[in-house]
Each structure stands twice: as C-alpha cells, then as structure tokens.
PDB file of N, CA and C in Angstrom:
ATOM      1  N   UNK A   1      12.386  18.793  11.317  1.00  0.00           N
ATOM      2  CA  UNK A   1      12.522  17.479  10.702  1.00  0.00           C
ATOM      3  C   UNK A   1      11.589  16.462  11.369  1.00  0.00           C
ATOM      4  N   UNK A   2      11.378  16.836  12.482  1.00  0.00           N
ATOM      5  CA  UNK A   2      10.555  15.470  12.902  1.00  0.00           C
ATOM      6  C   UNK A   2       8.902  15.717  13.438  1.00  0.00           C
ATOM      7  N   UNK A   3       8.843  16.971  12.708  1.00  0.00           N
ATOM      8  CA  UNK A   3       7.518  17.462  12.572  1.00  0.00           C
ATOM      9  C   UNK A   3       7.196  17.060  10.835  1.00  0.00           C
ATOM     10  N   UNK A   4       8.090  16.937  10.169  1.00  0.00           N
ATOM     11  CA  UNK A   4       7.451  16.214   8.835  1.00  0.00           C
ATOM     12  C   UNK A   4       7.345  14.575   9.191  1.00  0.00           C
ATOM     13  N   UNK A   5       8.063  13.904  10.229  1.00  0.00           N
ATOM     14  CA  UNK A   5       7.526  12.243  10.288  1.00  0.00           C
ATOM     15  C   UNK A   5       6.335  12.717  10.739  1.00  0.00           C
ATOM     16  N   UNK A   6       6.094  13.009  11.847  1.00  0.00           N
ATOM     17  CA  UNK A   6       4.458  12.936  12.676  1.00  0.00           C
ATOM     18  C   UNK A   6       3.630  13.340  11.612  1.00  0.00           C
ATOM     19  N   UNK A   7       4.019  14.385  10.719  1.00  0.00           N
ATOM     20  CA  UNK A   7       2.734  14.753   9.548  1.00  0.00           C
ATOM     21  C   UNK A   7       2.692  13.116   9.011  1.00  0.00           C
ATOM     22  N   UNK A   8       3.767  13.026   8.045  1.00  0.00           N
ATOM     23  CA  UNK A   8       3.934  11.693   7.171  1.00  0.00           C
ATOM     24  C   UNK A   8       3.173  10.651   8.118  1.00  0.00           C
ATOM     25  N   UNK A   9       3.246  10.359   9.461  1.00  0.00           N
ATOM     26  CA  UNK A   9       2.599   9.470  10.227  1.00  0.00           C
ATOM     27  C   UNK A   9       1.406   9.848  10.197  1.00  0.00           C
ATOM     28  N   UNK A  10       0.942  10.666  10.658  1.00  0.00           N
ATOM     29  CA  UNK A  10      -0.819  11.011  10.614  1.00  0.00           C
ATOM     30  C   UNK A  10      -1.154  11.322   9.358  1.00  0.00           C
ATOM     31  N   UNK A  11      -0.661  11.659   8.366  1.00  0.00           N
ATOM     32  CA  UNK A  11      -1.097  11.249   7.076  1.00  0.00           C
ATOM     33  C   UNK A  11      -1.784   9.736   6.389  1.00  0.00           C
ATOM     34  N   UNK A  12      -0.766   9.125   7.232  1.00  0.00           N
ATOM     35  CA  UNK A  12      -0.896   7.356   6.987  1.00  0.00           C
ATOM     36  C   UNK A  12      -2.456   7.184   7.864  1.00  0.00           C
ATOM     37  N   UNK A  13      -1.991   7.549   8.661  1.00  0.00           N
ATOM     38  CA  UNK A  13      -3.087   6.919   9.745  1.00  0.00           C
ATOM     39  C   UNK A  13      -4.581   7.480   9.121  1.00  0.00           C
ATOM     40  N   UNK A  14      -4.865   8.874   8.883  1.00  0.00           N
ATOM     41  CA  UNK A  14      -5.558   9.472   8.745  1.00  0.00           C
ATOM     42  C   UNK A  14      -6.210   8.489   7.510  1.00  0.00           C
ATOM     43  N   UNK A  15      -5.358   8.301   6.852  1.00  0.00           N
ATOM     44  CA  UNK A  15      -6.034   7.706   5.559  1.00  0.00           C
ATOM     45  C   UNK A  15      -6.525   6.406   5.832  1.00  0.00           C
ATOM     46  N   UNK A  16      -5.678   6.014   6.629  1.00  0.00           N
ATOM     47  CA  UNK A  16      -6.504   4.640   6.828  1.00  0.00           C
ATOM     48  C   UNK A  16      -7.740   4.829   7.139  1.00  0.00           C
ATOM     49  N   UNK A  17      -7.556   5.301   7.931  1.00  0.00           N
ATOM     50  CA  UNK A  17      -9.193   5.763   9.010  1.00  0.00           C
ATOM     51  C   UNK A  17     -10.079   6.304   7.764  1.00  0.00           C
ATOM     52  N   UNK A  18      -9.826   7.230   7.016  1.00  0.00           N
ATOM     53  CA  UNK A  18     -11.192   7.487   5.960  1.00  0.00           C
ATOM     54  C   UNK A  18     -11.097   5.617   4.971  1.00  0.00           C
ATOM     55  N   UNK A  19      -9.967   5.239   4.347  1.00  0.00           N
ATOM     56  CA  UNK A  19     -10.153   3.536   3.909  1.00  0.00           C
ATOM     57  C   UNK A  19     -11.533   3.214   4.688  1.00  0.00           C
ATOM     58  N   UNK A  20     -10.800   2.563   6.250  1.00  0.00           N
ATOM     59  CA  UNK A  20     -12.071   1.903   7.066  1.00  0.00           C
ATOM     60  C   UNK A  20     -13.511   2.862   7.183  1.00  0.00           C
ATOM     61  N   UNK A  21     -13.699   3.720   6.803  1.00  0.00           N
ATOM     62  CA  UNK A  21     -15.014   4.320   7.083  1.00  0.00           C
ATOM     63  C   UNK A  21     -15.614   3.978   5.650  1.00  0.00           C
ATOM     64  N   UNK A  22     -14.703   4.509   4.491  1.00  0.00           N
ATOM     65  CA  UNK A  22     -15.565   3.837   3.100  1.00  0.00           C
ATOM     66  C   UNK A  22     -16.110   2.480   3.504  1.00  0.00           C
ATOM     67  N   UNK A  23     -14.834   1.561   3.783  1.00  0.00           N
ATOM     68  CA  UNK A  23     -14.970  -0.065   3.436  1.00  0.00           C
ATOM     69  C   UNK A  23     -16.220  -0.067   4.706  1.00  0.00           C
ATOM     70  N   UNK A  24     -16.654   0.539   5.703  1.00  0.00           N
ATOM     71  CA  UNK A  24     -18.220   0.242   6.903  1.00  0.00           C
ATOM     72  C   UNK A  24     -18.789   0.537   6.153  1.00  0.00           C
ATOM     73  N   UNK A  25     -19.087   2.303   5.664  1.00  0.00           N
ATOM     74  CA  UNK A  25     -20.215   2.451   5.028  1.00  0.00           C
ATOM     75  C   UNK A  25     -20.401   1.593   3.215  1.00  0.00           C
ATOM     76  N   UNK A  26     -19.403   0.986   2.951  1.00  0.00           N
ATOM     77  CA  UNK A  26     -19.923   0.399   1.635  1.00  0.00           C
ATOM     78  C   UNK A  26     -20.394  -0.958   2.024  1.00  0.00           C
ATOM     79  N   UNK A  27     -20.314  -1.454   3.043  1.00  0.00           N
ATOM     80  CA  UNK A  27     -21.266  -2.881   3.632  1.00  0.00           C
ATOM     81  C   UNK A  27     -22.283  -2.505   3.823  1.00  0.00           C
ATOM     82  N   UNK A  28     -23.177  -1.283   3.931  1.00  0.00           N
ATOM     83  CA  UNK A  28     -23.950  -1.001   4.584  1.00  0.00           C
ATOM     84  C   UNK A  28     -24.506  -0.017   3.464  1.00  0.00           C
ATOM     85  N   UNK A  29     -24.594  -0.267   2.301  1.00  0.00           N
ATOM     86  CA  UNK A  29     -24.553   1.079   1.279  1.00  0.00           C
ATOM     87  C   UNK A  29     -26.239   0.803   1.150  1.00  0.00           C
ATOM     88  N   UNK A  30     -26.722   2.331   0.856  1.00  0.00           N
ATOM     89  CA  UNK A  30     -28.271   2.135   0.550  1.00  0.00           C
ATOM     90  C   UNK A  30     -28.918   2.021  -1.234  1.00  0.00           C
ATOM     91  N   UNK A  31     -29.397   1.229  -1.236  1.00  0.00           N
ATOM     92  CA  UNK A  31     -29.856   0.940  -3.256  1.00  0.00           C
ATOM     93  C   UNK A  31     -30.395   2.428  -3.684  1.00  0.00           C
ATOM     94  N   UNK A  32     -30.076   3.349  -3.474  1.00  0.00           N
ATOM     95  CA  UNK A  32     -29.660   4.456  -4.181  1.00  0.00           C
ATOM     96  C   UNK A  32     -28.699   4.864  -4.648  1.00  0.00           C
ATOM     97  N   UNK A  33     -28.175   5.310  -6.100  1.00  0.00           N
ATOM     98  CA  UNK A  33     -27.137   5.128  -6.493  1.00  0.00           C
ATOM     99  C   UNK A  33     -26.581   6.894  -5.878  1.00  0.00           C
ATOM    100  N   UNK A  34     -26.952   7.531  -5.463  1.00  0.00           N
ATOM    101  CA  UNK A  34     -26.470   9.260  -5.201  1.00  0.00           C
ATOM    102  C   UNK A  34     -26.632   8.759  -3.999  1.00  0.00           C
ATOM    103  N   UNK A  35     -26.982   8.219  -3.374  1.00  0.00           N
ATOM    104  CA  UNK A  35     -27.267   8.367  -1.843  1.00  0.00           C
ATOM    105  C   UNK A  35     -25.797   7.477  -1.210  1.00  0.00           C
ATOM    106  N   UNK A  36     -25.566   6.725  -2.251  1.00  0.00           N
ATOM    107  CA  UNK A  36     -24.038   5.754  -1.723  1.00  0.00           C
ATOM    108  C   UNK A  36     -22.859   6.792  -1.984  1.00  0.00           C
ATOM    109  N   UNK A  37     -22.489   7.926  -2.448  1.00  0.00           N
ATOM    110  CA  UNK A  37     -21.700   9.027  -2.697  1.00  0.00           C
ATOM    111  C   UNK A  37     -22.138  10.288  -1.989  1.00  0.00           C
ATOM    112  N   UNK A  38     -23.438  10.422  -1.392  1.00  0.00           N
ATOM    113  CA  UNK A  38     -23.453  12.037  -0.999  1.00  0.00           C
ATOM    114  C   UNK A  38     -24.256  11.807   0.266  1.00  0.00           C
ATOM    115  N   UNK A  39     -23.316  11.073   1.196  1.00  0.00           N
ATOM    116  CA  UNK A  39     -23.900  10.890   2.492  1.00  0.00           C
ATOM    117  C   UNK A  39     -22.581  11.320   3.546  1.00  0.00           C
ATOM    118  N   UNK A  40     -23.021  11.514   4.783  1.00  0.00           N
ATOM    119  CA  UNK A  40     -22.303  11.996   5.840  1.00  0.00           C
ATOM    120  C   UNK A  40     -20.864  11.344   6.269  1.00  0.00           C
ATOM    121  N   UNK A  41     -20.808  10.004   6.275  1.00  0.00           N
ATOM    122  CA  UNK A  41     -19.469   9.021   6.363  1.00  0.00           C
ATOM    123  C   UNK A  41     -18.340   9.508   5.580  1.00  0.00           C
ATOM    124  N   UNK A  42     -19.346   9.328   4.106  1.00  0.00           N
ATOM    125  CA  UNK A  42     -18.221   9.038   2.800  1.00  0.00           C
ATOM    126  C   UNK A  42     -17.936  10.179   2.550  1.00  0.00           C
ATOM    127  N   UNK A  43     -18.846  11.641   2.756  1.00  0.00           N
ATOM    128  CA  UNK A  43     -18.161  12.480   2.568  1.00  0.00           C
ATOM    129  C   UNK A  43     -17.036  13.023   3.692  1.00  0.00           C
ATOM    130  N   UNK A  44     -16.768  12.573   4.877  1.00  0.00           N
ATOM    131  CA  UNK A  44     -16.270  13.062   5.595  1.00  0.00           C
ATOM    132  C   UNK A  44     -15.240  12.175   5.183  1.00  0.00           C
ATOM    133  N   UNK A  45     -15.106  10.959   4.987  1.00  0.00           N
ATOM    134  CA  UNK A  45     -13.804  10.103   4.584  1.00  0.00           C
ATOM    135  C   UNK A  45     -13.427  10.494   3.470  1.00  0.00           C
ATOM    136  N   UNK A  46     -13.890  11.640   2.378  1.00  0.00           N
ATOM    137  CA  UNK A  46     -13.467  11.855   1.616  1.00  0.00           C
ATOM    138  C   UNK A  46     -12.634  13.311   1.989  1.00  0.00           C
ATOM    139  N   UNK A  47     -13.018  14.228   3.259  1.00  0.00           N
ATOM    140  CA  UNK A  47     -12.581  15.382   3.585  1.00  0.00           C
ATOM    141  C   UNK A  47     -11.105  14.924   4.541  1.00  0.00           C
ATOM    142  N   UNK A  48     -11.356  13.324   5.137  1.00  0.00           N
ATOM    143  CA  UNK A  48     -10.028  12.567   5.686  1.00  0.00           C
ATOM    144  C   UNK A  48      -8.720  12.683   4.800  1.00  0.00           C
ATOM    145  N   UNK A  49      -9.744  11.651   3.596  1.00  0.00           N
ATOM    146  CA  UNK A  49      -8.293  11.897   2.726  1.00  0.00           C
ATOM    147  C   UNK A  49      -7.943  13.310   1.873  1.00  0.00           C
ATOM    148  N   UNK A  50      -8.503  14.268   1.769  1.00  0.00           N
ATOM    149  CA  UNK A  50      -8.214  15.373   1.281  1.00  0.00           C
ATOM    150  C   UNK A  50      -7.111  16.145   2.117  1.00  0.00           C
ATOM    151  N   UNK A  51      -7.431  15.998   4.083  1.00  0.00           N
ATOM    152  CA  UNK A  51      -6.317  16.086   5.540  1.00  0.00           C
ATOM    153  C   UNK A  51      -4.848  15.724   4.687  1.00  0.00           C
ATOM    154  N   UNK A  52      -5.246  14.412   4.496  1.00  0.00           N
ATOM    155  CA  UNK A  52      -4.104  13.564   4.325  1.00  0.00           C
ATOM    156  C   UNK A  52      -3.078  13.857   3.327  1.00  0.00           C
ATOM    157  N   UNK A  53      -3.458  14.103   1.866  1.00  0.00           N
ATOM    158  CA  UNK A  53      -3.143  14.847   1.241  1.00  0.00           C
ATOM    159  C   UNK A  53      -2.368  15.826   1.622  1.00  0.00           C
ATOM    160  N   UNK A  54      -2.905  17.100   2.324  1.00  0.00           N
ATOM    161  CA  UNK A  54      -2.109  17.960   2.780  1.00  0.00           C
ATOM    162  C   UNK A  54      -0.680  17.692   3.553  1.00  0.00           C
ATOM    163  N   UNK A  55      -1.558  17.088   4.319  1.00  0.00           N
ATOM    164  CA  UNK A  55      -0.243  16.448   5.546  1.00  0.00           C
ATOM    165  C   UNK A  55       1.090  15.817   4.740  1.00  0.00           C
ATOM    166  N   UNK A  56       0.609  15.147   4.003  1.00  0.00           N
ATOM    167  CA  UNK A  56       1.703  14.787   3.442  1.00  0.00           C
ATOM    168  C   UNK A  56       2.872  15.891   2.543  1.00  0.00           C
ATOM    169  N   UNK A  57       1.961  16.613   1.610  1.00  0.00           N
ATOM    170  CA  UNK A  57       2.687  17.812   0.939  1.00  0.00           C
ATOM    171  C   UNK A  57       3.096  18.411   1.859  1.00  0.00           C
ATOM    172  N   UNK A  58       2.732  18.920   3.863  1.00  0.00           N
ATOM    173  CA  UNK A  58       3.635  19.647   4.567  1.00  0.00           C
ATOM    174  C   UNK A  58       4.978  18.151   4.606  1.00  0.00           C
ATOM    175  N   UNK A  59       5.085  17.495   4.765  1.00  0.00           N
ATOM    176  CA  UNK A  59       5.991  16.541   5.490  1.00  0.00           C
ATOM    177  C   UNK A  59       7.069  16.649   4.034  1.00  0.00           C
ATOM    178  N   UNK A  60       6.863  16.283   2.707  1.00  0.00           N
ATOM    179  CA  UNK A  60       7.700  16.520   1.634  1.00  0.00           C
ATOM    180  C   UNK A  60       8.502  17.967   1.639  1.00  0.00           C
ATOM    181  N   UNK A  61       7.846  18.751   2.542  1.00  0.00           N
ATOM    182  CA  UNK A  61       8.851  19.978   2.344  1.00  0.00           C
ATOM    183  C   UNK A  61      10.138  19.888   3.398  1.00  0.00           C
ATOM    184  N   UNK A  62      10.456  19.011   4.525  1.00  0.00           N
ATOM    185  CA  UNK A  62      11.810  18.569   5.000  1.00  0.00           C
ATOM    186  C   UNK A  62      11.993  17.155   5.156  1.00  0.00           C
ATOM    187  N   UNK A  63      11.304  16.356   4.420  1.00  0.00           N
ATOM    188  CA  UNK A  63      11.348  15.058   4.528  1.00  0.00           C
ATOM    189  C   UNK A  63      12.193  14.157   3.297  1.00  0.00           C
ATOM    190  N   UNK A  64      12.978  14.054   3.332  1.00  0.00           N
ATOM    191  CA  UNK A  64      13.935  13.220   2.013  1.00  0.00           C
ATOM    192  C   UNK A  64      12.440  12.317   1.367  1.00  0.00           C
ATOM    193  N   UNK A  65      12.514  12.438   0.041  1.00  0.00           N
ATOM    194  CA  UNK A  65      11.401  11.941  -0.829  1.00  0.00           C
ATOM    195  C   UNK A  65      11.596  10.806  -0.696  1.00  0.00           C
ATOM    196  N   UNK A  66      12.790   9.773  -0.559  1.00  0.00           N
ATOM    197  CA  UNK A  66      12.836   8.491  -0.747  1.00  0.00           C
ATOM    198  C   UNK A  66      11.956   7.864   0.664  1.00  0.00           C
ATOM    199  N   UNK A  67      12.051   8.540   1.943  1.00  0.00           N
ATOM    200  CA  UNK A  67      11.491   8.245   3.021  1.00  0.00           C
ATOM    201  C   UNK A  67       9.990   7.820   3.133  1.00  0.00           C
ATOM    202  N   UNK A  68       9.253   8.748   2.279  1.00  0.00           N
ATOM    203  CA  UNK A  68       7.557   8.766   2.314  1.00  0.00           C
ATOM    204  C   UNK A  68       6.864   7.590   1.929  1.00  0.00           C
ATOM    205  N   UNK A  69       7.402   7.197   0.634  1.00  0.00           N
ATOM    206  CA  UNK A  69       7.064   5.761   0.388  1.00  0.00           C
ATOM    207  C   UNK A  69       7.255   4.910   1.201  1.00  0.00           C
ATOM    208  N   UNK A  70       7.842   4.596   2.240  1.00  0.00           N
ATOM    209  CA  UNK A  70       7.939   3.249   3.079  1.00  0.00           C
ATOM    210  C   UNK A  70       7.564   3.851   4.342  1.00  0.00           C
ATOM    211  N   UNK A  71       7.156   5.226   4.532  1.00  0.00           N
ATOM    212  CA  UNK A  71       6.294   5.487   5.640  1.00  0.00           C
ATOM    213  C   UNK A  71       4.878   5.308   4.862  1.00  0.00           C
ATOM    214  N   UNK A  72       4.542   5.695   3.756  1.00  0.00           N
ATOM    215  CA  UNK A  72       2.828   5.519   3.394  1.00  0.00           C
ATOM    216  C   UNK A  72       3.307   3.881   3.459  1.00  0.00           C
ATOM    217  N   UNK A  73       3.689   2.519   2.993  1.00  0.00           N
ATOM    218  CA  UNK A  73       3.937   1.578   3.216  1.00  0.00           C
ATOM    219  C   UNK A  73       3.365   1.111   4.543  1.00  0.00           C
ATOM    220  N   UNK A  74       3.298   1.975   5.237  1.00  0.00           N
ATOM    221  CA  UNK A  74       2.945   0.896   7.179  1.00  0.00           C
ATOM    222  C   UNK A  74       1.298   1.105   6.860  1.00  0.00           C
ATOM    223  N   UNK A  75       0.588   1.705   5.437  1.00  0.00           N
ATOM    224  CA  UNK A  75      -0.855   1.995   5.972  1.00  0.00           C
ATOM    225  C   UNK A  75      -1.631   0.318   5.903  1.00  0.00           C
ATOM    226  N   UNK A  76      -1.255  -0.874   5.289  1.00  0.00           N
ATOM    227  CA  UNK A  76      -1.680  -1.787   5.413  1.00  0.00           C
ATOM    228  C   UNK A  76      -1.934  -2.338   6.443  1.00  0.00           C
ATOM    229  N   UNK A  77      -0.492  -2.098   7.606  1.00  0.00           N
ATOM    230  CA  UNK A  77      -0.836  -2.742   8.815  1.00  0.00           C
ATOM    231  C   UNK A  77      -2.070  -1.705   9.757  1.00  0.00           C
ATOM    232  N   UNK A  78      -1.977   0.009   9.526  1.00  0.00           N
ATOM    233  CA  UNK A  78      -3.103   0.505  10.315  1.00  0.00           C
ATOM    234  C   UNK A  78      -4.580   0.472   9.700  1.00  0.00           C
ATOM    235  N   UNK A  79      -4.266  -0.146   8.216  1.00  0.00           N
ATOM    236  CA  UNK A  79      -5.732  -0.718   8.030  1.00  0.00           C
ATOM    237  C   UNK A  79      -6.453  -1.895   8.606  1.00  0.00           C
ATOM    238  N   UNK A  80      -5.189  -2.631   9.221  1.00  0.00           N
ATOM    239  CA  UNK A  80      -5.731  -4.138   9.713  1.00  0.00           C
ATOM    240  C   UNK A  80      -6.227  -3.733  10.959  1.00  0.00           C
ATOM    241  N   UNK A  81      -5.144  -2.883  11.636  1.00  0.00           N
ATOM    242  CA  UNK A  81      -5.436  -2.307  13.297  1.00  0.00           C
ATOM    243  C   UNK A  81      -6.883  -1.836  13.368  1.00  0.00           C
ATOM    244  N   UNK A  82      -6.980  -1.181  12.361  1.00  0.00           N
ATOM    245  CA  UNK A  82      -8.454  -0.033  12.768  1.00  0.00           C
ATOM    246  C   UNK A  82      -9.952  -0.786  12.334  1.00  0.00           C
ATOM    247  N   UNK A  83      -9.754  -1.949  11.342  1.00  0.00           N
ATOM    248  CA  UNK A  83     -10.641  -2.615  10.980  1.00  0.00           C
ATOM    249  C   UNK A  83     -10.991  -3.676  11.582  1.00  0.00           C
ATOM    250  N   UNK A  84      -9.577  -4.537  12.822  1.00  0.00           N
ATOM    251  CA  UNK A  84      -9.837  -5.316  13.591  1.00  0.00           C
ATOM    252  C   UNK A  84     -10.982  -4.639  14.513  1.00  0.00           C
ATOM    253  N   UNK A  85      -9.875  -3.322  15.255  1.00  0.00           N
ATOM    254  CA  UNK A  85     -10.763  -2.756  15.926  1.00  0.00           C
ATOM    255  C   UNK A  85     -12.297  -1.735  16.099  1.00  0.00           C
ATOM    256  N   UNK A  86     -12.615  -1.197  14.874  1.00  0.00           N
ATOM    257  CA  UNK A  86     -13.844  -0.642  14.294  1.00  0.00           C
ATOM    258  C   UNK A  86     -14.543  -1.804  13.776  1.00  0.00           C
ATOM    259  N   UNK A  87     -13.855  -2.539  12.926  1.00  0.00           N
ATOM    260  CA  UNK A  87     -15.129  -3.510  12.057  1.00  0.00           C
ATOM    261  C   UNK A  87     -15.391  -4.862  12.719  1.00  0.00           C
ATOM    262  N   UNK A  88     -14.518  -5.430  13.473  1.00  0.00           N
ATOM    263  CA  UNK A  88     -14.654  -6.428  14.224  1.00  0.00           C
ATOM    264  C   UNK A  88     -13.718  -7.850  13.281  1.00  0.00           C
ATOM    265  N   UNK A  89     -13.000  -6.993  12.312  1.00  0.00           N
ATOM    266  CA  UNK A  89     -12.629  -8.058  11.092  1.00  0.00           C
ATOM    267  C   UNK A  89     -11.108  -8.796  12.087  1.00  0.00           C
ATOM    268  N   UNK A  90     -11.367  -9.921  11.869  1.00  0.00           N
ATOM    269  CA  UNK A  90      -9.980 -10.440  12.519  1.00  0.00           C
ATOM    270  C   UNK A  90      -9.000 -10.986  11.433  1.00  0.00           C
ATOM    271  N   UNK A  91      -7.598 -10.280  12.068  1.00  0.00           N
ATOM    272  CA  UNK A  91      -6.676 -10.371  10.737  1.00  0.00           C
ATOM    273  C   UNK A  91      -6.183 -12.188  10.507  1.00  0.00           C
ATOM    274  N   UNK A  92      -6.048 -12.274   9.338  1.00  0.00           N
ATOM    275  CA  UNK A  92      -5.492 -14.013   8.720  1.00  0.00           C
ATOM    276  C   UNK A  92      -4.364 -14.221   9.018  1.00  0.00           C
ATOM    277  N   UNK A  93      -3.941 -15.073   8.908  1.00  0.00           N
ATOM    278  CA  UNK A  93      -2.423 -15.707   8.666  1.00  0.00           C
ATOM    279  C   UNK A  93      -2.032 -14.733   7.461  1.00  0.00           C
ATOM    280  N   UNK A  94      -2.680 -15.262   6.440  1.00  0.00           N
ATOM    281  CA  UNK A  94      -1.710 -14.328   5.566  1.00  0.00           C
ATOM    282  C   UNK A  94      -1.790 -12.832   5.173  1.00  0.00           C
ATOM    283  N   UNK A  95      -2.691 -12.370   5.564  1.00  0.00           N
ATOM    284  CA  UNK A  95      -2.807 -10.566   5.870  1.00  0.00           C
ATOM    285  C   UNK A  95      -1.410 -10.481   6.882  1.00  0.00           C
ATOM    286  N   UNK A  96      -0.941 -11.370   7.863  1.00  0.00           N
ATOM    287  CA  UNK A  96      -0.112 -11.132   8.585  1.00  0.00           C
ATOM    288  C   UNK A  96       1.369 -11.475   8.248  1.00  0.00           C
ATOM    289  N   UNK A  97       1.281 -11.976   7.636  1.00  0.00           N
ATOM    290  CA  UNK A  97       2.604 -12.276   6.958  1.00  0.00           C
ATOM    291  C   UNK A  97       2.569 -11.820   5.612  1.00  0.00           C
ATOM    292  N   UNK A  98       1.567 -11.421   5.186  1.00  0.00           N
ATOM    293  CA  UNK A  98       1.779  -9.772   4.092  1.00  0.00           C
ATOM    294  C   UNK A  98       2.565  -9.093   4.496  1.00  0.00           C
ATOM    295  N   UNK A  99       2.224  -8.277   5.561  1.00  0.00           N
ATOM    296  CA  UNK A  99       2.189  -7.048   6.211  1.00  0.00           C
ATOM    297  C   UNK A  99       3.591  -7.516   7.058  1.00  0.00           C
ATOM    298  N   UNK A 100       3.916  -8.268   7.512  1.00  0.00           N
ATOM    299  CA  UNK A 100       5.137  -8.742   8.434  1.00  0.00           C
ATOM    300  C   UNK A 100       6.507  -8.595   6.468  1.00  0.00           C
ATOM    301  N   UNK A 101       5.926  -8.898   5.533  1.00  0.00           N
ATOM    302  CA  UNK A 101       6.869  -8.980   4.354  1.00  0.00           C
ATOM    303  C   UNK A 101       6.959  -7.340   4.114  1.00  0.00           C
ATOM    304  N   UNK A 102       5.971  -6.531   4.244  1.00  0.00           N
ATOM    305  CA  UNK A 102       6.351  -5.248   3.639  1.00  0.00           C
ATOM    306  C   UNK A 102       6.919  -4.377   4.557  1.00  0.00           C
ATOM    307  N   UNK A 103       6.414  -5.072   5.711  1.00  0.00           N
ATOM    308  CA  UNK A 103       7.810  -3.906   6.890  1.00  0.00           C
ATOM    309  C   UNK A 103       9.090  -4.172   6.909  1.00  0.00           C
ATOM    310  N   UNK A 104       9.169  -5.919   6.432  1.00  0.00           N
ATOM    311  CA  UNK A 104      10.435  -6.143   6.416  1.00  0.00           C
ATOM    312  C   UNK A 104      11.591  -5.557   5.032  1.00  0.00           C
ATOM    313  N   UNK A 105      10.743  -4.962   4.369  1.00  0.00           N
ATOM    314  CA  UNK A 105      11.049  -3.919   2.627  1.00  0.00           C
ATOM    315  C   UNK A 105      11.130  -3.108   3.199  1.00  0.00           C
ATOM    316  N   UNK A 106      10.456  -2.449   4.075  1.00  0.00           N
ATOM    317  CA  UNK A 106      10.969  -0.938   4.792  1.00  0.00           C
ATOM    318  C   UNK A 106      12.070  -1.164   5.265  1.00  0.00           C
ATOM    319  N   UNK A 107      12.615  -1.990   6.443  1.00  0.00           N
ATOM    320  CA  UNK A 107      13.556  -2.312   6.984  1.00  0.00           C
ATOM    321  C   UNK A 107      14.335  -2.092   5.982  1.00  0.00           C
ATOM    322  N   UNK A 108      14.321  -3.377   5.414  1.00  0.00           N
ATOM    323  CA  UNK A 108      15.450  -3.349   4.209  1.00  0.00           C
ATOM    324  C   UNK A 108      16.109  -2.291   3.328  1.00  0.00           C
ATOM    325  N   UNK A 109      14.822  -1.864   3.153  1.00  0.00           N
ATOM    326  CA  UNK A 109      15.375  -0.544   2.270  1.00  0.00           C
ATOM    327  C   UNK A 109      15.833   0.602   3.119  1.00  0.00           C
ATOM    328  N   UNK A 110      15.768   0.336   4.244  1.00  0.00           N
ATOM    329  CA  UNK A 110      16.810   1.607   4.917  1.00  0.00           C
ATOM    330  C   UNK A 110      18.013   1.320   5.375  1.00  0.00           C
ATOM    331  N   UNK A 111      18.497  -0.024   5.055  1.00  0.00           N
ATOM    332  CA  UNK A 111      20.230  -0.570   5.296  1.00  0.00           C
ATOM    333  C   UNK A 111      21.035   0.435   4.639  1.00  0.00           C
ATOM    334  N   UNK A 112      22.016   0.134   5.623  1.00  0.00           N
ATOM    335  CA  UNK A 112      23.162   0.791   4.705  1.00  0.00           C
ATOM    336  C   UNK A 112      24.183  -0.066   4.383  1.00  0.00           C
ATOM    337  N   UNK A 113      24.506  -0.816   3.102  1.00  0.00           N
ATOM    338  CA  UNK A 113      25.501  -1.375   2.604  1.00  0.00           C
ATOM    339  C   UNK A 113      26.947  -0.950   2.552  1.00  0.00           C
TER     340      UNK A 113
END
C-alpha cells in the first residue's frame, strides 16, 4: 500500500519535471517548426511523462481511485517548486494562494463527516 503513494508521488513529481523542461525548452524554441518537437529536452520530457503514466497505472492497482486525484492535485505546487528553482520564476501572491486553495480541497476532501 504505500509503495502505490511513493509511485502516485513520483508520478506527480516526475511530471512536473517533464511540464518544467517543455515550459525551458519552449522559451528557448528554435524557428524550425520539426526542430521544436524532435529535439533532446522535449523528447526526453516526453519519455518523463510516458514514466509517469506508468507509475501511476502501478499505484491504481492498491491505491483507492478516489485518492489519485488529490495526489495528482499537489502537481501545481511542484510545478512552482521546480520552476522557482530550475527557471528562476518567482512564485506571486496569487499562484500562492491558488495552490494554498487546492491543498486546502485535498484536505477537505479527505474529512470524515
């Protein structure tokens, strides 16, 4: 059981990490239209999220289905983490109180009434 969170967790993460490698290499894209799709980054962020994919289909096989959604849910905040820290982007006020509203929906949605 708690080898499907760590998948479901590095699933999240993983994906972020191919996100932030598209969103570098598309600042940086070259005026070739094949050359912005069949280069070394994007294809490897595309072999990230293909990881991810998997990871996740292992974690659905002992992971209650309702769970996954509000674990893929935290990837906003490790997109802010990895883009503060890879892209140099510094997060807003309201990226932060986005992201402070949708953990607080995770929270929420795991009460028990």
């Amino acid at each position: 059981m708690i080898t499907s969170y760590l998948f479901a967790i590095g699933a999240v993460v993983i994906a972020s990490a191919s996100q932030v490698l598209l969103k570098k290499k598309a600042s940086d894209a070259p005026k070739r239209f094949w050359k912005k799709f069949l280069n070394g980054p994007v294809l490897l962020s595309y072999i990230l999220l293909f990881i991810s994919m998997a990871l996740n289909s292992l974690a659905l096989r002992e992971m209650d289905v309702a769970v996954l959604p509000c674990i893929t849910a935290t990837s906003f905040l490790w997109i802010m983490l990895l883009s503060a820290i890879f892209l140099g982007e510094k997060p807003t006020r309201n990226k932060i109180i986005g992201i402070a509203m949708i953990l607080a929906g995770v929270v929420v949605s795991h009460l028990q009434f």
